[in-house]
N, C-alpha and C. Protein backbone atom coordinates (compact mmCIF):
# COMPACT_ATOMS: atom_id res chain seq x y z
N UNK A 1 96.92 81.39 135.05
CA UNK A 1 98.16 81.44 134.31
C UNK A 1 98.15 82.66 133.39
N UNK A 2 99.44 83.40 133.59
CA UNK A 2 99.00 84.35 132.54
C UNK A 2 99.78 84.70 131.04
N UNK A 3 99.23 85.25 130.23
CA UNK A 3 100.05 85.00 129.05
C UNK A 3 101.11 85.28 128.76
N UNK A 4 102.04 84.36 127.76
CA UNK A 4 103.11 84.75 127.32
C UNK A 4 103.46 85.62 126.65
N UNK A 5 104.48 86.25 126.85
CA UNK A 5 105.00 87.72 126.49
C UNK A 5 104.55 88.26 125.08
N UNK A 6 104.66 86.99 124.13
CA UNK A 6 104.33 87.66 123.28
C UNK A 6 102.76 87.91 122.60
N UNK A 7 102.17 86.87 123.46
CA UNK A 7 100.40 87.09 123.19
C UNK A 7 100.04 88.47 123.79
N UNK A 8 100.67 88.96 124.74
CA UNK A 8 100.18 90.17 125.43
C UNK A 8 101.12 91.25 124.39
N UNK A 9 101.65 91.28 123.43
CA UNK A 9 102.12 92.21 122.86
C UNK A 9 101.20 92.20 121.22
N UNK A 10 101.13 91.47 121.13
CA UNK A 10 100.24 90.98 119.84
C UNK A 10 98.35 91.71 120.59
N UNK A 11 98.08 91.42 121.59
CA UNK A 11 96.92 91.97 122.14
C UNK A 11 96.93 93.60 122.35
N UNK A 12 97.93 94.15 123.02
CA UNK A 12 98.49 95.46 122.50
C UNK A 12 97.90 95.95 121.78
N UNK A 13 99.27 95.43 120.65
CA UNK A 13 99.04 95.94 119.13
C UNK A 13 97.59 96.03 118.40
N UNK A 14 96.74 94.98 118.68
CA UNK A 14 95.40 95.12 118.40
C UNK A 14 94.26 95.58 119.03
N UNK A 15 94.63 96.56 119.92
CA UNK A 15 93.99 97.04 121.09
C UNK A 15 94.33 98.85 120.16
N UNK A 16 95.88 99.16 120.19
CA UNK A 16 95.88 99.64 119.29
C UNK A 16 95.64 100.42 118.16
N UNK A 17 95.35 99.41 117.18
CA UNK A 17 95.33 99.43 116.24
C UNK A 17 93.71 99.84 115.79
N UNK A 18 93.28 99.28 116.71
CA UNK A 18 91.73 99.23 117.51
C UNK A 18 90.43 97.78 116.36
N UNK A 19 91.65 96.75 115.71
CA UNK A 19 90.65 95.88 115.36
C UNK A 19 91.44 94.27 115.38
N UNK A 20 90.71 93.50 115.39
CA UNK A 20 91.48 92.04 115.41
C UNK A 20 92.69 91.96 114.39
N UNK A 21 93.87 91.50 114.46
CA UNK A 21 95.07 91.23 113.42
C UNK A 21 94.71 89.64 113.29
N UNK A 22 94.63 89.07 114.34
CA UNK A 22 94.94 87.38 114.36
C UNK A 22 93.75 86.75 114.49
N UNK A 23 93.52 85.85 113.75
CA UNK A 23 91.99 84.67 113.72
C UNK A 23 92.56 83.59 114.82
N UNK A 24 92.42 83.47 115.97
CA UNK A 24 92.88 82.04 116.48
C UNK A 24 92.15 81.00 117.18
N UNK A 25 92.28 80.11 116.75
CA UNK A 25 91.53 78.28 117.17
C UNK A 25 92.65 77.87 118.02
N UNK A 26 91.37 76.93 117.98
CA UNK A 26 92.48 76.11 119.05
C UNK A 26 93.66 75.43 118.12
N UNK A 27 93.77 75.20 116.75
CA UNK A 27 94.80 74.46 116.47
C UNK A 27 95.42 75.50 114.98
N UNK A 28 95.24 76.25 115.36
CA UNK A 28 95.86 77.76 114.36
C UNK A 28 96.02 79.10 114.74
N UNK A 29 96.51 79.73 113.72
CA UNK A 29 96.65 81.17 114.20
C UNK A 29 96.30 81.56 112.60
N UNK A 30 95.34 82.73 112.08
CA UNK A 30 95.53 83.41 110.55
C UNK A 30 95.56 84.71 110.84
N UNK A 31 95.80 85.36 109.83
CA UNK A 31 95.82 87.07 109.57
C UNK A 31 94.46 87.03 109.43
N UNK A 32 94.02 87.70 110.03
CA UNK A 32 92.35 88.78 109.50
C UNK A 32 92.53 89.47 108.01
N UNK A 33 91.79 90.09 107.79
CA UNK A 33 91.82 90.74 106.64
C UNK A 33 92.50 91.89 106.87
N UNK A 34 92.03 92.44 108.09
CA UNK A 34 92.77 93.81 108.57
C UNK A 34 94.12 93.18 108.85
N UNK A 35 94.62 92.09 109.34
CA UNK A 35 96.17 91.74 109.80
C UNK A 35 97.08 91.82 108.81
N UNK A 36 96.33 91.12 107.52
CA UNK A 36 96.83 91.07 105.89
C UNK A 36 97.16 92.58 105.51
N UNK A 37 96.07 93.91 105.84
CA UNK A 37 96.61 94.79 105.48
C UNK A 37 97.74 95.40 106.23
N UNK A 38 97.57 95.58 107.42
CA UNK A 38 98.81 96.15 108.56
C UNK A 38 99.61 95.15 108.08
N UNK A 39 100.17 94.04 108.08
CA UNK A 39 100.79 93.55 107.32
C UNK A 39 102.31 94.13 106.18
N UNK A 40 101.14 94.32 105.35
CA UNK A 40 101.52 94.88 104.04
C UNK A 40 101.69 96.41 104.12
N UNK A 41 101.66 97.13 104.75
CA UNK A 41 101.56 98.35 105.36
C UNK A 41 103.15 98.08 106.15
N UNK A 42 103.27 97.34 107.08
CA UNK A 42 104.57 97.96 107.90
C UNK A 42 105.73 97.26 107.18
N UNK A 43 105.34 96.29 105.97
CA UNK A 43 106.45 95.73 105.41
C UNK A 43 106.91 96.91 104.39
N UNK A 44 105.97 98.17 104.08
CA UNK A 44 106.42 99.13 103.38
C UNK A 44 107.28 99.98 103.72
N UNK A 45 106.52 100.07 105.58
CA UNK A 45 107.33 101.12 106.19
C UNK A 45 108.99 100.67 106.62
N UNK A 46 108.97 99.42 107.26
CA UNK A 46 110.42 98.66 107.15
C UNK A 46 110.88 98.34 106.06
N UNK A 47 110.99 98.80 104.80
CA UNK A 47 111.51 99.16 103.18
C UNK A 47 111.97 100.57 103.66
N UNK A 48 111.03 101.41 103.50
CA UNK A 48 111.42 102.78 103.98
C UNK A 48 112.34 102.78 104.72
N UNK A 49 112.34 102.44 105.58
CA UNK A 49 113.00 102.90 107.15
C UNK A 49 114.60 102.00 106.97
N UNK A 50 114.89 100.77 106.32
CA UNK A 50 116.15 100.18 105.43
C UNK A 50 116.69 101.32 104.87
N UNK A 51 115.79 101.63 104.09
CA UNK A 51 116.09 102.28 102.86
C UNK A 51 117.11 103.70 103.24
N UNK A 52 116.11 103.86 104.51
CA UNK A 52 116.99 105.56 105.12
C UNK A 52 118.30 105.14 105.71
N UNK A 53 118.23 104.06 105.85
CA UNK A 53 119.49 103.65 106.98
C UNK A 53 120.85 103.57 105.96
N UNK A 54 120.25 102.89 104.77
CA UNK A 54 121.31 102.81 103.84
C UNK A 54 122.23 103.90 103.26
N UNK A 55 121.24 104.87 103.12
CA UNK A 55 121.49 106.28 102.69
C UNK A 55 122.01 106.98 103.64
N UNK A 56 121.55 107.22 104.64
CA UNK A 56 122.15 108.19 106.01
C UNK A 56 123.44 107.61 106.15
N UNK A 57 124.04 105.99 105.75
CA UNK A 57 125.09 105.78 106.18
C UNK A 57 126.16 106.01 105.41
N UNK A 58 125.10 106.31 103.98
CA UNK A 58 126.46 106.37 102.73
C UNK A 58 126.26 107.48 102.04
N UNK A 59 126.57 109.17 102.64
CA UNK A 59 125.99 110.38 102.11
C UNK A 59 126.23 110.96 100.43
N UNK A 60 127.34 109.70 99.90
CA UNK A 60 127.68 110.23 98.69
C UNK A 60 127.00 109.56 97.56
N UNK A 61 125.67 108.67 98.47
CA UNK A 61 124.76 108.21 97.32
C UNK A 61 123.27 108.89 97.53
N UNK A 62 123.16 109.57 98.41
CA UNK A 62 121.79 110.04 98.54
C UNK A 62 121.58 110.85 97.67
N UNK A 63 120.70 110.46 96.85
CA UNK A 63 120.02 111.61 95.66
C UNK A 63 119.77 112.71 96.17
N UNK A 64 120.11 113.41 94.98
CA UNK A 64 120.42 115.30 95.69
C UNK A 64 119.27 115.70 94.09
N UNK A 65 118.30 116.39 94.11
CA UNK A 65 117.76 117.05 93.09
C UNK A 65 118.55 118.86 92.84
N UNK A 66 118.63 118.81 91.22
CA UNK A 66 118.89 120.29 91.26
C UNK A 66 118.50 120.56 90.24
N UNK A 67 118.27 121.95 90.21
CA UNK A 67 117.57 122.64 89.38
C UNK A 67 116.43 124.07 89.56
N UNK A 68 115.75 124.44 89.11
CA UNK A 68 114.73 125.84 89.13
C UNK A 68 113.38 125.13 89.08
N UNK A 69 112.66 126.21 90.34
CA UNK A 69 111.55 125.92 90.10
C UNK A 69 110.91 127.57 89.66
N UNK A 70 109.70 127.41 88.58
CA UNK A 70 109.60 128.77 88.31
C UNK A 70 107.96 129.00 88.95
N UNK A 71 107.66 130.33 89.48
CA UNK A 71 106.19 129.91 89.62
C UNK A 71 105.80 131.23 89.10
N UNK A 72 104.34 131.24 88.56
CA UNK A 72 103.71 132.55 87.95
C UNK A 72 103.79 132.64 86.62
């Protein structure tokens, strides 16, 4: 029998990533320590990546810096 779609994408990802994400028993699933960090890592990058979407869609709020830079 072979696995469901999403165990083979989760195996992937930790193939990857190149270390275990998921602890699993027979009657659980946990984050590793490394899963906890990737984790917390792509919940930053999907902030980011919101964040651009919001802005690219609404150009008259994207922060614009101005001013001089002097060097020497």
């Amino acid at each position: 029998m072979s696995q469901p779609p999403l165990s083979q994408q989760i195996k992937r990802m930790e193939n990857e990533v190149g270390v275990p994400l998921l602890r699993r028993t027979t009657r659980h699933v946990a984050l590793t320590a490394a899963g906890e960090a990737f984790l917390a890592e792509i919940r930053k990058s999907l902030f980011l990546y919101r964040f651009g979407q919001v802005f690219a869609g609404d150009s008259d709020h994207v922060p614009v810096a101005h001013g001089f830079v002097v060097m020497g």
